[in-house]
Protein backbone atom coordinates (compact mmCIF):
# COMPACT_ATOMS: atom_id res chain seq x y z
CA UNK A 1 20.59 -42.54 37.12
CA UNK A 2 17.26 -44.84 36.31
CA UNK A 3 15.74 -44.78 33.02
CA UNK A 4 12.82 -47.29 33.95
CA UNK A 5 10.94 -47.53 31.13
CA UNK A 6 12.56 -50.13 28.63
CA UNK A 7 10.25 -49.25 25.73
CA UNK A 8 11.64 -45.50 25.55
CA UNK A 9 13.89 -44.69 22.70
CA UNK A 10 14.14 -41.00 23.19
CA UNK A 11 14.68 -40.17 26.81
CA UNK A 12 13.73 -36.40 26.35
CA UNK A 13 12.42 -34.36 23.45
CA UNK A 14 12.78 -30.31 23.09
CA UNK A 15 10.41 -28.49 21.03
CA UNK A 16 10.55 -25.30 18.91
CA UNK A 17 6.65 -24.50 18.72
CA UNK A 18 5.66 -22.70 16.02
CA UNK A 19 2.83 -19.67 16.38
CA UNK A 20 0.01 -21.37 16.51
CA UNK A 21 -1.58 -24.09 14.24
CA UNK A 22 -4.06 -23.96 11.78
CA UNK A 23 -6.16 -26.77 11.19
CA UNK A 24 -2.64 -28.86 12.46
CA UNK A 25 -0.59 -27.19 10.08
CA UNK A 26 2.34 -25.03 11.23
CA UNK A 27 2.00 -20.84 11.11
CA UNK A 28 5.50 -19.69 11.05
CA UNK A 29 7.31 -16.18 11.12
CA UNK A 30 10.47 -16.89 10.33
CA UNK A 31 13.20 -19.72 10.59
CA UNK A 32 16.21 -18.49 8.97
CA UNK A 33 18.69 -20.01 11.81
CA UNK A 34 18.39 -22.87 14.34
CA UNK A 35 17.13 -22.67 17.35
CA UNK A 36 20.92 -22.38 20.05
CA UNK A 37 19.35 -22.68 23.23
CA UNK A 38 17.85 -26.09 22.74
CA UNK A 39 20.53 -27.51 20.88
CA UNK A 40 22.70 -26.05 24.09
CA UNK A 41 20.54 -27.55 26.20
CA UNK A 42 20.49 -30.71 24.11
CA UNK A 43 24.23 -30.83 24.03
CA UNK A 44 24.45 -30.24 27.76
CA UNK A 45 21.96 -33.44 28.13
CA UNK A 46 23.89 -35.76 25.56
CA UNK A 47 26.77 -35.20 27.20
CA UNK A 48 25.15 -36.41 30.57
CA UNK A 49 24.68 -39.49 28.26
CA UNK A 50 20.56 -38.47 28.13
CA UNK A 51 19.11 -39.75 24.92
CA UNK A 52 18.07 -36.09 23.00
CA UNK A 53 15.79 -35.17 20.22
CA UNK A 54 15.14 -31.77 18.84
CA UNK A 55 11.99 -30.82 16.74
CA UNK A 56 11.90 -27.08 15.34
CA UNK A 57 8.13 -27.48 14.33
CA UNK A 58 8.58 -24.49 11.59
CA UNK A 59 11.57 -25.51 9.72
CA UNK A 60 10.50 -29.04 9.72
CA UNK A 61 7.26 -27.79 8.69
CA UNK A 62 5.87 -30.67 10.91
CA UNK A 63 2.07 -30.52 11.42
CA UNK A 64 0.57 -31.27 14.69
CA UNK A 65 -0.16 -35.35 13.52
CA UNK A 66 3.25 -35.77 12.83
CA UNK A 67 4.88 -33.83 16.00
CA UNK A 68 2.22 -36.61 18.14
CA UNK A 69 3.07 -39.63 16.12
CA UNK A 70 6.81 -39.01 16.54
CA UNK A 71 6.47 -38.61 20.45
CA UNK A 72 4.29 -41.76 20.51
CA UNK A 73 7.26 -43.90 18.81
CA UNK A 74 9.82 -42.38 20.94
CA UNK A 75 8.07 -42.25 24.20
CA UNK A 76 10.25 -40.04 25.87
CA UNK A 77 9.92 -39.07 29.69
CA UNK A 78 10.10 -35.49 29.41
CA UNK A 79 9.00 -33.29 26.49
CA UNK A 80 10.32 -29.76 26.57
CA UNK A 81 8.65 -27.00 24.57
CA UNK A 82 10.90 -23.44 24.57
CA UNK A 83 8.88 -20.31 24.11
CA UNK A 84 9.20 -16.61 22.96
CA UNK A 85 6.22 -14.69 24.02
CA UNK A 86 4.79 -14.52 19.96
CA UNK A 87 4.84 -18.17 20.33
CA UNK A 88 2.40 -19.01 23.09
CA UNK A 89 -0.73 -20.02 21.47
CA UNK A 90 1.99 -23.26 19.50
CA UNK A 91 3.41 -23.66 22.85
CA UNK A 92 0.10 -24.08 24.93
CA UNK A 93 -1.74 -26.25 21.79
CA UNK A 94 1.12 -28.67 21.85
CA UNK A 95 1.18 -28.47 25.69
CA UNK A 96 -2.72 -29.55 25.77
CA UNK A 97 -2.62 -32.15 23.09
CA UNK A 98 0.55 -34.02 24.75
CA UNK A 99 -0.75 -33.81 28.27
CA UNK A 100 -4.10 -35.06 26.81
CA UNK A 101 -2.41 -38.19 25.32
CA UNK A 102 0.59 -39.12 27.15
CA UNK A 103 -0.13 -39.34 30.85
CA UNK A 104 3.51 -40.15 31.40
CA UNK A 105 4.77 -37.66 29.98
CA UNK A 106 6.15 -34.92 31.72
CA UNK A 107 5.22 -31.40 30.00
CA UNK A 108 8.10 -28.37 30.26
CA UNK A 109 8.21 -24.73 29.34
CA UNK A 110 11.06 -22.49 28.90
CA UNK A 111 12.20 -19.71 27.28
CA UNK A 112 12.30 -16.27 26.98
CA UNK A 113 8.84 -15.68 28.07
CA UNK A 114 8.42 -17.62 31.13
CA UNK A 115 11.25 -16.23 31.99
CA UNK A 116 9.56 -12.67 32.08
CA UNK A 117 6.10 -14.22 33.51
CA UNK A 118 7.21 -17.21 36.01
CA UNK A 119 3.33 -17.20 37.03
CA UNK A 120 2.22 -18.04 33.53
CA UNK A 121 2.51 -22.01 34.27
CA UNK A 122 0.63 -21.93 37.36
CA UNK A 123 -2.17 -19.83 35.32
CA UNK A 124 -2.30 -22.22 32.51
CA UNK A 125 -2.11 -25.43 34.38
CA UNK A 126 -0.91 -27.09 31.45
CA UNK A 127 3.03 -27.37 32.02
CA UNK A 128 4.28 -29.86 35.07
CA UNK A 129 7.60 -27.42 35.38
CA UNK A 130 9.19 -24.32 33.88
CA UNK A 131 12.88 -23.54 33.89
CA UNK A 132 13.65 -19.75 33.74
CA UNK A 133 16.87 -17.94 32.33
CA UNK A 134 19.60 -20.47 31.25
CA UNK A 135 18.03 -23.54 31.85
CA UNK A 136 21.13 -26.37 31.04
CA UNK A 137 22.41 -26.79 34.87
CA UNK A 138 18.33 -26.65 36.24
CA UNK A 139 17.05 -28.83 33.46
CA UNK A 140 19.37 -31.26 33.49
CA UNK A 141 18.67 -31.56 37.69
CA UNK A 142 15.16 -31.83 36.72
CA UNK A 143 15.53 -34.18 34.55
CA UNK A 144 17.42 -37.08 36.22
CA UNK A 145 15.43 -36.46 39.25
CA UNK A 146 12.19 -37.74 37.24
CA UNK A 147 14.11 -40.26 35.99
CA UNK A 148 14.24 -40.89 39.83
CA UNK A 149 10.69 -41.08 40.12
CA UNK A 150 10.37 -37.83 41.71
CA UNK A 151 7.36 -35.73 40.67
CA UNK A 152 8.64 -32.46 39.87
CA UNK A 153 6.61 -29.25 39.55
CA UNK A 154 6.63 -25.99 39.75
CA UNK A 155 9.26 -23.30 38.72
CA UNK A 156 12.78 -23.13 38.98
CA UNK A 157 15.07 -20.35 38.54
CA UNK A 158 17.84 -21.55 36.14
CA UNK A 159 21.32 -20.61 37.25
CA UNK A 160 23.54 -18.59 34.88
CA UNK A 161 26.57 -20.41 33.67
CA UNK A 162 29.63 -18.47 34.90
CA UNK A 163 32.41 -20.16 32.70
CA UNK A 164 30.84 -20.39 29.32
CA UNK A 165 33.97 -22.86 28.12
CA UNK A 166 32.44 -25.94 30.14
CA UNK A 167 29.06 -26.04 27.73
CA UNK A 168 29.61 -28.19 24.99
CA UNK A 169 28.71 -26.61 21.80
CA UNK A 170 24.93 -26.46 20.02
CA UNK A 171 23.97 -30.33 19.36
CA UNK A 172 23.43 -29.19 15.50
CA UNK A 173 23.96 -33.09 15.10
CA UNK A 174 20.42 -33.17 16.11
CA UNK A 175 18.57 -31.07 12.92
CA UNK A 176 18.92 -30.93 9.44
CA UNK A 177 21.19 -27.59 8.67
CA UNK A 178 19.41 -27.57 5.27
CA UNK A 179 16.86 -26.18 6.42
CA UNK A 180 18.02 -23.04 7.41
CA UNK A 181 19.98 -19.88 6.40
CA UNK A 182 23.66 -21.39 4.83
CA UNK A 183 24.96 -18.28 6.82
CA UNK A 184 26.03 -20.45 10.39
CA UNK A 185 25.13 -18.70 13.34
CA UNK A 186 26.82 -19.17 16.96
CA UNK A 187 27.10 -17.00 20.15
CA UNK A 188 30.42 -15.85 21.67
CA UNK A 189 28.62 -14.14 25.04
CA UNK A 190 26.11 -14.27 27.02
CA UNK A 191 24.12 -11.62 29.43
CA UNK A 192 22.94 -7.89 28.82
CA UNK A 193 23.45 -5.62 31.67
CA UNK A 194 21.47 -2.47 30.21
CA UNK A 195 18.19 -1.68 30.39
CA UNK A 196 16.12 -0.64 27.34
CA UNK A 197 12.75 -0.31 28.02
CA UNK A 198 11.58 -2.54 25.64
CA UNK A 199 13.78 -5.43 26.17
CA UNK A 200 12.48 -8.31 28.53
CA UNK A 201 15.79 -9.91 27.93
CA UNK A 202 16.53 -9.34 31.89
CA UNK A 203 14.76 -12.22 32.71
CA UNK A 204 17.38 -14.68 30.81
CA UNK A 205 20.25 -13.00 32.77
CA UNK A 206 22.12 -9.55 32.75
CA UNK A 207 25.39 -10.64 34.08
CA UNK A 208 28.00 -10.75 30.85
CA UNK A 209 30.36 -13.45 30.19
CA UNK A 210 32.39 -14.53 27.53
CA UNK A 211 33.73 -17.68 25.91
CA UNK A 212 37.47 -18.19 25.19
CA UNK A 213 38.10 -16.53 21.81
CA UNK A 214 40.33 -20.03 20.66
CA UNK A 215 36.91 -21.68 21.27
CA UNK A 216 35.11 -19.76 19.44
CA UNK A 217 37.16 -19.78 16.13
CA UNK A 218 37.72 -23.42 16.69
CA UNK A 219 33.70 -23.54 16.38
CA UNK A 220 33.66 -21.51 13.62
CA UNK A 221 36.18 -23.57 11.80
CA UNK A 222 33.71 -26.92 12.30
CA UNK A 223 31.03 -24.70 10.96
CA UNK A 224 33.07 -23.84 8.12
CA UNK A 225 32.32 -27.00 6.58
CA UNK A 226 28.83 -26.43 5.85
CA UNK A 227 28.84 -22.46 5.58
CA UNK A 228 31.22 -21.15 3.15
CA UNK A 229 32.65 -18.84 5.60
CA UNK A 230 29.97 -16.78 6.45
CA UNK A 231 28.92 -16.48 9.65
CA UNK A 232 26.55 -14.17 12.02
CA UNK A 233 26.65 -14.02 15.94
CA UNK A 234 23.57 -13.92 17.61
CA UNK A 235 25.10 -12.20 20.71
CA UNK A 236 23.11 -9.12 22.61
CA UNK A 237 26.27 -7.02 22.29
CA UNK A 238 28.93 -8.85 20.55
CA UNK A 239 31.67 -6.11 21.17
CA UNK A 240 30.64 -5.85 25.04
CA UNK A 241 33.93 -6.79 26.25
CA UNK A 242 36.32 -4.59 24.58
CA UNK A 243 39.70 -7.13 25.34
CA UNK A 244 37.32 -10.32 24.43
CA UNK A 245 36.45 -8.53 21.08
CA UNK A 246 39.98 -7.67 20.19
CA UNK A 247 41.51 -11.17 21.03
CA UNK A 248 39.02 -12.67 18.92
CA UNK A 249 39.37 -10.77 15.68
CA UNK A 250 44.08 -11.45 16.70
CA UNK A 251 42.89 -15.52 16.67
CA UNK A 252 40.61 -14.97 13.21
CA UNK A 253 43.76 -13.09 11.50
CA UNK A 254 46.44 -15.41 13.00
CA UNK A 255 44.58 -18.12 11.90
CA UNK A 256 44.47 -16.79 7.81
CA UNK A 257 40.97 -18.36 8.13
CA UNK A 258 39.54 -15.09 5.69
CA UNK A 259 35.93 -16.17 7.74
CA UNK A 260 33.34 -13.26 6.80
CA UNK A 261 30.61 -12.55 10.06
CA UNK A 262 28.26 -10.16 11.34
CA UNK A 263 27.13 -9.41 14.88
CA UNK A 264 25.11 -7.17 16.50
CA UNK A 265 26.15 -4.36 19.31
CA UNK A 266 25.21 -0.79 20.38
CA UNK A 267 26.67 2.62 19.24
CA UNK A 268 28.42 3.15 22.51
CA UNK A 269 30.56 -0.20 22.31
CA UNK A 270 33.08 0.29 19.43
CA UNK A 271 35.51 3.06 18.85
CA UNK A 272 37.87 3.20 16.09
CA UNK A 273 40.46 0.47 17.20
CA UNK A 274 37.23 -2.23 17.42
CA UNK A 275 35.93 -1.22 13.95
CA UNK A 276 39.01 -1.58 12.67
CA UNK A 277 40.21 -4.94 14.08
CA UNK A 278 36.76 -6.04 13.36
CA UNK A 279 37.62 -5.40 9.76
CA UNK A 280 40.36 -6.68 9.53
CA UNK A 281 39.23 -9.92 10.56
CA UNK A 282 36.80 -10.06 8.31
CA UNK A 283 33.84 -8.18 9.41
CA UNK A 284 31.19 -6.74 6.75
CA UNK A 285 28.22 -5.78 8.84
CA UNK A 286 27.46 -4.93 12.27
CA UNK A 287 23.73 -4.30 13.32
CA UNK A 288 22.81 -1.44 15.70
CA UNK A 289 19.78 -0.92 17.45
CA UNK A 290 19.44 3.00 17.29
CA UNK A 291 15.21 2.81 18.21
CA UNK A 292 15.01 6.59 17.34
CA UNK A 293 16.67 9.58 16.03
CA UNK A 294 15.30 11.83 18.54
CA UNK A 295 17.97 12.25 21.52
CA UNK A 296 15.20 12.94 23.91
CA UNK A 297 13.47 9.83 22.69
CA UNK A 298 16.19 7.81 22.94
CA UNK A 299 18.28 9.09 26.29
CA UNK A 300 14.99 9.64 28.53
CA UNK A 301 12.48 6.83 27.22
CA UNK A 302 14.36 4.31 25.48
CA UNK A 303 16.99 4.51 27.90
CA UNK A 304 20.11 4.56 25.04
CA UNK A 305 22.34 6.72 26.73
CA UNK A 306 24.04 8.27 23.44
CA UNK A 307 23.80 10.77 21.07
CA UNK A 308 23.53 11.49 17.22
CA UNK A 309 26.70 12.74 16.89
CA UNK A 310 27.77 9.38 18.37
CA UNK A 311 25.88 7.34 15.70
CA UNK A 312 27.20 9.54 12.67
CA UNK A 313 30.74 9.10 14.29
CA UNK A 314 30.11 5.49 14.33
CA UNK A 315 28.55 4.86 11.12
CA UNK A 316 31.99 7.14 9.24
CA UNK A 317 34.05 4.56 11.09
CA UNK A 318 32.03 1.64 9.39
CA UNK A 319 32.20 3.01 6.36
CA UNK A 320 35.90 4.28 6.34
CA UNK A 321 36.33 0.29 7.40
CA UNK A 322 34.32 -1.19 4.20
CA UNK A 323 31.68 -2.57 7.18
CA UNK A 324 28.03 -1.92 6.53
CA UNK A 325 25.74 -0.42 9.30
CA UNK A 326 22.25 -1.37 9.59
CA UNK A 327 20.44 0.42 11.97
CA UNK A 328 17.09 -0.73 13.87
CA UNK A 329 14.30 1.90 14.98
CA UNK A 330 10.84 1.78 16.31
CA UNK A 331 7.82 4.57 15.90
CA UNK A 332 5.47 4.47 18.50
CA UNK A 333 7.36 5.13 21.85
CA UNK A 334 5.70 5.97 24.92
CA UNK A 335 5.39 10.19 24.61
CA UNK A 336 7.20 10.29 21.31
CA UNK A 337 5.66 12.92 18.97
CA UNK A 338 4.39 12.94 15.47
CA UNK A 339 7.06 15.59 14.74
CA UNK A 340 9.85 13.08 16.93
CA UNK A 341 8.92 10.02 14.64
CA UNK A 342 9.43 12.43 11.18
CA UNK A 343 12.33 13.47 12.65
CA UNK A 344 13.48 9.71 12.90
CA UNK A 345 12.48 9.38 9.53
CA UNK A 346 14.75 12.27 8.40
CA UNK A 347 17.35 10.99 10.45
CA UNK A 348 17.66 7.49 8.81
CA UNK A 349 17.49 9.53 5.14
CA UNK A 350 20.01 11.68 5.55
CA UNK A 351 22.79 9.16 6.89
CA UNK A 352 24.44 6.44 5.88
CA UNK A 353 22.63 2.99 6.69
CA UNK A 354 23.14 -0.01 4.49
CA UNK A 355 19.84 -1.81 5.64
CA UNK A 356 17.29 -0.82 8.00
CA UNK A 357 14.49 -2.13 9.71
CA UNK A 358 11.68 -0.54 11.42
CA UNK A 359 9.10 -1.80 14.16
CA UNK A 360 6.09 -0.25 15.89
CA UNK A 361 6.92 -0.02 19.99
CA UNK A 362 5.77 -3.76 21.52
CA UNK A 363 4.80 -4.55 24.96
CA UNK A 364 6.30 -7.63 25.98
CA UNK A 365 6.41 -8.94 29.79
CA UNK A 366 9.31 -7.97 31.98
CA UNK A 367 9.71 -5.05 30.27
CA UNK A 368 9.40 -1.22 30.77
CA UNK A 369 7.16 -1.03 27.79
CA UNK A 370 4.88 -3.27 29.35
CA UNK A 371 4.15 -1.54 32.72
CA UNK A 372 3.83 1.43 30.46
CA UNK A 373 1.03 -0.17 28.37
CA UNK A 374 -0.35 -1.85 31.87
CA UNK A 375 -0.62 1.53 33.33
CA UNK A 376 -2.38 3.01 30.04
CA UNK A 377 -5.02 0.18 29.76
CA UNK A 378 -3.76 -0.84 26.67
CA UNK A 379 -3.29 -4.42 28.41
CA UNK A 380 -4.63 -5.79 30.87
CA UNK A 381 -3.57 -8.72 33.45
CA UNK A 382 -5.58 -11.37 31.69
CA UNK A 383 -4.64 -10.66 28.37
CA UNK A 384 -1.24 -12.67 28.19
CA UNK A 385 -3.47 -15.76 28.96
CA UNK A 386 -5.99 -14.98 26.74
CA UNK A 387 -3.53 -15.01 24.37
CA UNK A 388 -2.35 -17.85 24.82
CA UNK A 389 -5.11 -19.71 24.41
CA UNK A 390 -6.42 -18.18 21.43
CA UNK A 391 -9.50 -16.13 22.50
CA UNK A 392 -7.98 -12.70 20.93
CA UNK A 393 -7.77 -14.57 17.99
CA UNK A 394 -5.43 -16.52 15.94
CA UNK A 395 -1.81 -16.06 15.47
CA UNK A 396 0.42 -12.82 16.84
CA UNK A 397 0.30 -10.36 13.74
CA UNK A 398 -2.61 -8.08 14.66
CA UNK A 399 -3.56 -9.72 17.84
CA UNK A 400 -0.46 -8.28 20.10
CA UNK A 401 -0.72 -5.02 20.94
CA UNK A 402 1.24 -2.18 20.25
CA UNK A 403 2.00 0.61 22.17
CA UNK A 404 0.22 3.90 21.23
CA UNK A 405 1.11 7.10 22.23
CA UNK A 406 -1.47 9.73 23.34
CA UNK A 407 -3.00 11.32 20.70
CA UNK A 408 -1.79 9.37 17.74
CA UNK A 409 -3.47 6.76 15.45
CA UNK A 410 -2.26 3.55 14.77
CA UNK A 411 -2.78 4.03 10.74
CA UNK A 412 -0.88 7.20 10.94
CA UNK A 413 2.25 4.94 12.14
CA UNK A 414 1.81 2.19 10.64
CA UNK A 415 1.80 4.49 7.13
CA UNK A 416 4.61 6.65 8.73
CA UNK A 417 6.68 2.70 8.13
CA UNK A 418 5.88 2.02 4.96
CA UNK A 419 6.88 5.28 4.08
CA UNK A 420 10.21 5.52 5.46
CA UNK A 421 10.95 1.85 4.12
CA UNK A 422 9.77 2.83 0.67
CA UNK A 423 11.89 6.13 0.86
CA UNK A 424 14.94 4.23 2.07
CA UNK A 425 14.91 0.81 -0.44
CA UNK A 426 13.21 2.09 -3.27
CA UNK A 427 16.08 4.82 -3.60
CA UNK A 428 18.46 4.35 -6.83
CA UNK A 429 21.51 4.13 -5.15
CA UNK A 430 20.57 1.43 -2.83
CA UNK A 431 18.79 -0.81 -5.79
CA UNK A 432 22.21 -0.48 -7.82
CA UNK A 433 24.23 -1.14 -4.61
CA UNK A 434 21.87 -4.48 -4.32
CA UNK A 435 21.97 -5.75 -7.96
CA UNK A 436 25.81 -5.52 -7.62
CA UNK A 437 25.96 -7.40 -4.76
CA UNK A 438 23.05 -9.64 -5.67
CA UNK A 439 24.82 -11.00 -9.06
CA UNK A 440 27.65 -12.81 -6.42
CA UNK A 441 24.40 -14.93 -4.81
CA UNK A 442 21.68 -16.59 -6.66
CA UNK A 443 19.47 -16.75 -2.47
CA UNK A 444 20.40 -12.98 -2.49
CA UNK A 445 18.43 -12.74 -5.86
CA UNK A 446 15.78 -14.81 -4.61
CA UNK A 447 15.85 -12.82 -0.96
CA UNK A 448 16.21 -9.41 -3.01
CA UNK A 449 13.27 -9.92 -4.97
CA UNK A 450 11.06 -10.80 -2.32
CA UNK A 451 11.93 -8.28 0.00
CA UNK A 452 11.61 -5.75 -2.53
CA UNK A 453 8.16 -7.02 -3.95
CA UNK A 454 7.29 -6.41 -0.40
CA UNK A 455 8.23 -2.96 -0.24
CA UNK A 456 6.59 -2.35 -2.88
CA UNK A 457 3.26 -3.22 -2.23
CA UNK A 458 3.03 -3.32 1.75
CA UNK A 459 5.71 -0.95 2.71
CA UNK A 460 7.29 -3.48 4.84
CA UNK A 461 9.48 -6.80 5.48
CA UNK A 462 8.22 -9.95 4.21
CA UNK A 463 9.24 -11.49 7.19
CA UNK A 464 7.52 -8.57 9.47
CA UNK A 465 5.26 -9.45 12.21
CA UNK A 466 2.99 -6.15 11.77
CA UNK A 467 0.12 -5.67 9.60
CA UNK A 468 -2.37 -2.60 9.82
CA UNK A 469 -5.38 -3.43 11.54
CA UNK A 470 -9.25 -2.93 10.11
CA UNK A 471 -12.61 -1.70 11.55
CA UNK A 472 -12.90 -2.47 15.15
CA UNK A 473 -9.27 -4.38 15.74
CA UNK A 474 -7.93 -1.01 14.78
CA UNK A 475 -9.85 0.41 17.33
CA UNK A 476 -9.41 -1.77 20.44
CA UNK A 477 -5.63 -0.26 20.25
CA UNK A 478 -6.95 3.32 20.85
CA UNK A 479 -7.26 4.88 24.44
């Protein structure tokens, strides 16, 4: 393989974006864990003996100056900027300013959203090549082809890696873990064969594969070093595979290793043997995405093929197991009623959830939502690019769209949230239950205090991405 320029130090740099910029400076939402699929990716080129660096613009809180000075020093060959769809407008001003000052440069994109919208690239005309899905086989061809001197352009479907045990693990070597959550985070699976209607996650890949459960807890033991024994996997449905799930927690116990972790899955994928093996291996919180407590919501729209007696079943198993449920919802489905989103409301009162979060219904591409919101005018073909480049306006809070049902107001949901997450974190029992645990963690204290200020006052998250919209930006989401 030819590197030909001797002056490079870097061969290839990978790029977190942030939101967007203002006046150079990074807009964030939140970086609480490191970015895995570039330090994958970067792993998979170190190991190909390609000469890696990894900038996560928002946790480095790296303006745009310093992001262009350090790609000037290192003069790489390839710069590759990874992109969820909220991210666009940090992804595209990076995109213009490096393609502006580095005419040797070759410009990537990758990510979940070009992954959805393969045409975005050729729209934009401001990316040489995207890679879509799991990138590290594709890339990494890519790469030592322009090493080659071959032009490449275009897109390129990225190829799903079918044994997960012959990727080396995240290049974490390559950021500073300091920056982030002390909880480690890691991923055990890969793929999502269901089909919410939300979800554009079918664009990455839907076919399911696991790692070797010894490889996991042999990562998790390396990790242990820096994270106290607390860990959370970022997997789609950690508990997918029943016999993977079940041979992990037997390594964690034979091992002794007393590691504490928290995944996320669906109601439908444990049962009481997985709950309690989870436990026992030191389990405390599983997150399930529940969307609504209306069956017909949930079965017909949302495509979550269970039932409420299902959740309650699930949630006494947690709790009979000392694990805490958290359950996720959204108000604003396509068809959902003002009576269906109270009776989500009531539903999330009356059982027993240890956290909760709550979102309005987003359209995001290469989902069902966004047909939906296609079809209903609420977005039209242009507006992804738009977008992009900044002519809605700045930033992703109040500039993304929500879905809105016939006949209902966007101020009616948007109070319908704060009210539910005032109701549910503002009740006694669940501010004693978080002063107890709070007095073991001075961040919990810190996190606590926040998030509860927030409550407060705005009725939501301090980390959420939603905030109510005035005069005519309230307006422009109304049929």
């Amino acid at each position: 393989m030819k590197k030909n320029n001797s002056e490079r130090i870097t061969d290839v740099i990978l790029i977190n974006p942030p939101l967007y910029y203002e006046g150079g400076a990074p807009i964030i939402l939140d970086v609480s864990y490191p970015p895995l699929g570039i330090l994958y990716l970067a792993a998979v080129l170190e190991k190909n003996d390609i000469r890696v660096k990894v900038i996560d613009v928002g946790a480095e809180k790296q303006s745009l100056t310093q992001t262009i000075s350090l790609i000037t020093k290192e003069s790489p060959a390839v710069v590759g900027i990874s992109s969820m769809t909220p991210a666009l407008q940090g992804a595209v001003t990076l995109a213009k300013v490096i393609k502006k000052r580095f005419k040797k440069i070759t410009v990537s994109l990758g990510g979940s959203h070009v992954s959805a919208d393969p045409e975005f690239i050729k729209r934009i005309r401001l990316f040489d090549f995207a890679v879509t899905g799991e990138s590290e086989t594709v890339f990494l061809t890519k790469v030592k082809e322009i090493f080659n001197n071959k032009k490449v352009k275009g897109v390129f479907p990225g190829r799903p890696v079918k044994d997960l045990n012959l990727i080396p693990w995240p290049a974490r070597h390559l950021i500073n873990l300091n920056l982030y959550n002390k909880r480690a985070s890691l991923i055990a699976t890969r793929g999502c064969p269901y089909a919410c209607y939300y979800c554009s996650r079918p664009g990455i890949s839907n076919l399911v594969r696991c790692r070797q459960p010894k490889d996991v807890v042999d990562e998790m033991e390396l990790l242990n070093k820096t994270c106290g024994g607390d860990f959370l996997f970022q997997d789609d449905a950690m508990t997918i595979n029943k016999k993977f799930v079940l041979d992990l927690c037997q390594q964690l116990i034979e091992r002794k290793k007393n590691f504490r972790w928290a995944c996320y899955t669906r109601v439908d994928l444990v049962d009481g043997e997985i709950i309690k093996k989870m436990a026992e291996a030191g389990c405390y919180s599983i997150d399930f995405g529940i969307e609504s407590g209306n069956e017909r919501v949930r079965n017909e729209i949302i495509n979550k093929k269970f039932s409420n007696s299902q959740i309650k079943k699930t949630l006494a198993l947690c709790n009979q197991n000392k694990i805490n449920a958290d359950g996720f919802f959204m108000f604003g489905h396509p068809t959902e009623t003002k009576e269906e989103v109270k009776e989500t409301m009531r539903f999330i009162l009356e059982n027993n959830f240890n956290l909760i979060g709550v979102s309005i219904a987003t359209p995001f591409p290469g989902s069902k939502l966004w047909e939906y919101a296609v079809r209903d005018k609420i977005i039209n073909d242009k507006f992804v690019d738009d977008f992009a480049l900044g002519r809605k306006g700045k930033g992703y809070a109040g500039v993304w769209p929500v879905y809105l049902p016939k006949d209902q107001d966007l101020n009616w949901l948007y109070e319908q949230r704060r009210r539910i997450m005032r109701k549910f974190y503002l009740r006694p029992k669940r501010i004693f239950k978080a002063i107890k645990e709070d007095l073991q963690s001075w961040d919990r204290i810190k996190r606590d205090f926040t998030e509860g200020f927030n409550v407060l006052m705005r009725g939501s998250s301090a980390r959420a991405p939603y905030r109510k919209s005035s005069g005519d930006k309230s307006s422009k989401f109304k049929r």
